[in-house]
N, C-alpha and C. Protein backbone atom coordinates (compact mmCIF):
# COMPACT_ATOMS: atom_id res chain seq x y z
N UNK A 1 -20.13 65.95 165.12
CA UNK A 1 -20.79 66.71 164.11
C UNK A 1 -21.62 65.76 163.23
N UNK A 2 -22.99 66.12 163.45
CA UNK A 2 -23.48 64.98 162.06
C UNK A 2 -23.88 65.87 160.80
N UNK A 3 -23.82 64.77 159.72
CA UNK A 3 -24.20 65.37 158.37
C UNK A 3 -25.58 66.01 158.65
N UNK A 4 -26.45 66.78 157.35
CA UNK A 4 -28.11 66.76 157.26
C UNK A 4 -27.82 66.71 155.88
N UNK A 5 -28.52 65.88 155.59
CA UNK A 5 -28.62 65.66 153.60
C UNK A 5 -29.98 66.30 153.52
N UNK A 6 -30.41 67.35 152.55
CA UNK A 6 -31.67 67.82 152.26
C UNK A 6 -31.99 66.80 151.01
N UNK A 7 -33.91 66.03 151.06
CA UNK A 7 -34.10 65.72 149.99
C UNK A 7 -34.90 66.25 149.16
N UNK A 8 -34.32 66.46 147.77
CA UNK A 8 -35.06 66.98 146.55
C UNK A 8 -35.72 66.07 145.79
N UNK A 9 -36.86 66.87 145.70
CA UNK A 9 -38.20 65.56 145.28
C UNK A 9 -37.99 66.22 143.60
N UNK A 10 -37.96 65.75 142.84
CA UNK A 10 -37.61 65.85 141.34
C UNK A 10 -39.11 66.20 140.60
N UNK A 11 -39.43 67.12 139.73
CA UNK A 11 -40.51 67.59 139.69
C UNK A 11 -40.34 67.37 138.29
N UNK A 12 -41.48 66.98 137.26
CA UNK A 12 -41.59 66.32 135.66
C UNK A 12 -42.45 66.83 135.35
N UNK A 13 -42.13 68.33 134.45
CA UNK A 13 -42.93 68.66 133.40
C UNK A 13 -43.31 68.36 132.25
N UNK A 14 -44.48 67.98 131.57
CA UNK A 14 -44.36 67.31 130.25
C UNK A 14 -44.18 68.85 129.20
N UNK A 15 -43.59 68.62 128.07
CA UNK A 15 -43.21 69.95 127.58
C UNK A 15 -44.26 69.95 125.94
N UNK A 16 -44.82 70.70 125.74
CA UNK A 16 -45.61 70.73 124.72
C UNK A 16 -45.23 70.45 123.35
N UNK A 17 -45.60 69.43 122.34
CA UNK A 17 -44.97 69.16 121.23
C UNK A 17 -45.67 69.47 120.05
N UNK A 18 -45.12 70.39 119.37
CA UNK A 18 -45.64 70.17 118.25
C UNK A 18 -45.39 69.56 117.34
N UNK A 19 -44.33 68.68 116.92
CA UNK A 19 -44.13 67.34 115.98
C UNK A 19 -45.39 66.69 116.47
N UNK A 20 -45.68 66.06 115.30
CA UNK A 20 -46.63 65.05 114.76
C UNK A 20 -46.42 63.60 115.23
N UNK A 21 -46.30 63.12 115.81
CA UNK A 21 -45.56 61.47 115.63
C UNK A 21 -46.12 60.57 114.65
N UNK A 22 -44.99 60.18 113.87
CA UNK A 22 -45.33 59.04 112.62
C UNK A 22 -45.97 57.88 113.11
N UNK A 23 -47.06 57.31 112.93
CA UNK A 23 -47.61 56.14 112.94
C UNK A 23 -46.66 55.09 112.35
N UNK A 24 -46.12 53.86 113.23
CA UNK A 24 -45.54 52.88 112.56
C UNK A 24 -46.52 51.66 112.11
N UNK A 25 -45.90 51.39 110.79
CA UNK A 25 -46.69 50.56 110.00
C UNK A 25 -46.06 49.33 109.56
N UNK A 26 -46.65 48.15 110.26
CA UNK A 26 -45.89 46.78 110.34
C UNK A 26 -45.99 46.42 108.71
N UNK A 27 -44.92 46.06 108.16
CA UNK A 27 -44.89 45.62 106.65
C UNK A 27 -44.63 43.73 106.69
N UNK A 28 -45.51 43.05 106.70
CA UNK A 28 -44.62 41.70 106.43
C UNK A 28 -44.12 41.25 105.08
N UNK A 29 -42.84 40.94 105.42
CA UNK A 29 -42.45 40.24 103.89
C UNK A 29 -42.92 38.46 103.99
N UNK A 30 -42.78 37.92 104.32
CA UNK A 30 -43.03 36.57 104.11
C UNK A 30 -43.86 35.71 105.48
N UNK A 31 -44.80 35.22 105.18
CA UNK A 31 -45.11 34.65 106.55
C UNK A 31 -45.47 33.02 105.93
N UNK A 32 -44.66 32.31 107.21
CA UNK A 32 -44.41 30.83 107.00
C UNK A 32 -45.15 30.17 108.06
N UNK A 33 -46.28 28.82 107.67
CA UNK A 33 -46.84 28.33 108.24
C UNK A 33 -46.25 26.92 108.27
N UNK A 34 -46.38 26.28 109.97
CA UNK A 34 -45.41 25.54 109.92
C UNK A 34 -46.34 24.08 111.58
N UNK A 35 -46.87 23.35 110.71
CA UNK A 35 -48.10 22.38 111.87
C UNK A 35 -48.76 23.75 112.39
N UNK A 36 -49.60 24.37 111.36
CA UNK A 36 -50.14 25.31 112.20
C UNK A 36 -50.24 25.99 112.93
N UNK A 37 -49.01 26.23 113.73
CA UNK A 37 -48.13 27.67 113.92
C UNK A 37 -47.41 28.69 112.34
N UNK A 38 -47.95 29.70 113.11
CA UNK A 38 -47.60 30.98 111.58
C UNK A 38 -46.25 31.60 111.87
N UNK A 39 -45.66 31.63 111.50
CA UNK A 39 -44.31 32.68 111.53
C UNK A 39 -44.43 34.02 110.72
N UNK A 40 -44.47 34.92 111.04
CA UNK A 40 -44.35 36.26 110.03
C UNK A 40 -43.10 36.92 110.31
N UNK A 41 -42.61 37.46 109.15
CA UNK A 41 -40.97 37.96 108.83
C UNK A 41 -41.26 39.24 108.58
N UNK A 42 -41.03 40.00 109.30
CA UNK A 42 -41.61 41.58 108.70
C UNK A 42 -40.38 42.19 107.85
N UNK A 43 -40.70 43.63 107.33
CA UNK A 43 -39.72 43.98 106.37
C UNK A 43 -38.88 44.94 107.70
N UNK A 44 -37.22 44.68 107.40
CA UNK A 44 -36.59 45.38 108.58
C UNK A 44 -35.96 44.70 109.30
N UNK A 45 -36.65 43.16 109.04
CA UNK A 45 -36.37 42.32 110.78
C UNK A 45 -34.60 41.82 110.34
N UNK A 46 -33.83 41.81 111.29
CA UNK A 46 -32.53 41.40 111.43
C UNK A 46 -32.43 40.26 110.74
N UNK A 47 -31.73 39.97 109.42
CA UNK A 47 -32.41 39.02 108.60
C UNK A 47 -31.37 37.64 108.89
N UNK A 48 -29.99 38.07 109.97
CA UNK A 48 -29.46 36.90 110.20
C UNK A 48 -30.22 35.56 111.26
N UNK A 49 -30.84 36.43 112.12
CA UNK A 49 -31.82 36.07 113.02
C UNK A 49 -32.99 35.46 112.17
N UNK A 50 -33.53 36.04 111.17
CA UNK A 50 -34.67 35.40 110.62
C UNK A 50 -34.70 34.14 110.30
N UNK A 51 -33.19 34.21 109.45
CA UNK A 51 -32.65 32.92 108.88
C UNK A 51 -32.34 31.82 109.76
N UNK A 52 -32.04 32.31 110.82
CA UNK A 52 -31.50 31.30 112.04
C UNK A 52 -32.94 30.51 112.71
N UNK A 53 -34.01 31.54 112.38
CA UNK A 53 -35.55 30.80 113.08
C UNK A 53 -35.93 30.21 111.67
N UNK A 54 -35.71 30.44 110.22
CA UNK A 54 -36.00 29.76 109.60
C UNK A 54 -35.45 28.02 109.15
N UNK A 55 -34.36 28.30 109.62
CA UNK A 55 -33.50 27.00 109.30
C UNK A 55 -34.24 26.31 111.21
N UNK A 56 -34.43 26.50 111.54
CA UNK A 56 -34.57 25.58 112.84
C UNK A 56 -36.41 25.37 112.86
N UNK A 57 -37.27 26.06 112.07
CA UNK A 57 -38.54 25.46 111.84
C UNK A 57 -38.40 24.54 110.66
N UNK A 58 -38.09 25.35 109.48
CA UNK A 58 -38.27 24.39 108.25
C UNK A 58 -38.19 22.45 108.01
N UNK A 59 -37.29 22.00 109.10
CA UNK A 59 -36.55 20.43 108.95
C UNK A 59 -38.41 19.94 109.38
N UNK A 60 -39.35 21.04 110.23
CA UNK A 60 -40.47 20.04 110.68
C UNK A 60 -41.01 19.70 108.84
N UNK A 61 -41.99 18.43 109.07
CA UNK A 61 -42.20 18.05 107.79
C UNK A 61 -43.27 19.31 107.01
N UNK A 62 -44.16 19.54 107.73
CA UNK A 62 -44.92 20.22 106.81
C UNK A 62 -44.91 21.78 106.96
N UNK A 63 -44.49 22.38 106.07
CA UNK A 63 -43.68 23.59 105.90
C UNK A 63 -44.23 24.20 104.36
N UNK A 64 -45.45 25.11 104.69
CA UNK A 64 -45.54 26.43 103.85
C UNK A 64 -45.23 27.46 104.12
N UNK A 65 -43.81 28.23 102.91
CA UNK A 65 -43.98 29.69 103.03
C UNK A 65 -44.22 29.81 101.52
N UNK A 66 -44.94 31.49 102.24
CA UNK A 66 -45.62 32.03 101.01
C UNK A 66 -45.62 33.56 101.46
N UNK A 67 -44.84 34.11 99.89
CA UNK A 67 -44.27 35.67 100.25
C UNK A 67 -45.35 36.65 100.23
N UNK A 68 -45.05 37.37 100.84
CA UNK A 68 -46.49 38.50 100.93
C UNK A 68 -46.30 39.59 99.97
C-alpha cells in the first residue's frame, strides 16, 4: 500500500488596513566623536550597552562628546 500526500500551495491575502502607521522618528541624545569616527546614542537605546561602547571608545586620546 503506498501513501499519496496531497500538496497545498498556501495562498496570501493582503487584508486592507485602515490604521495609519506611525512614522518613527530617530531622537539622538548624545553623539560622540572619537579620531573622526562619530558615535550617536539615540534616545531609547539599551543604555547598559551604550555605556559598554562608551567606556571601550573613550580611553582613545581624542574624545568629544557633546549632548544633543
Amino acid at each position: 500500500m503506498t501513501e499519496q500526500n496531497e500538496i497545498i500551495t498556501p495562498v496570501f491575502k493582503n487584508k486592507p488596513s485602515n490604521l495609519q502607521k506611525h512614522s518613527f522618528t530617530a531622537r539622538p541624545a548624545v553623539k560622540i566623536n572619537v579620531n573622526e569616527v562619530e558615535l550617536t546614542i539615540f534616545k531609547g537605546t539599551n543604555s547598559v550597552l551604550a555605556s559598554d561602547i562608551v567606556k571601550v571608545s573613550t580611553p582613545i586620546l581624542k574624545c568629544r562628546i557633546s549632548p544633543v
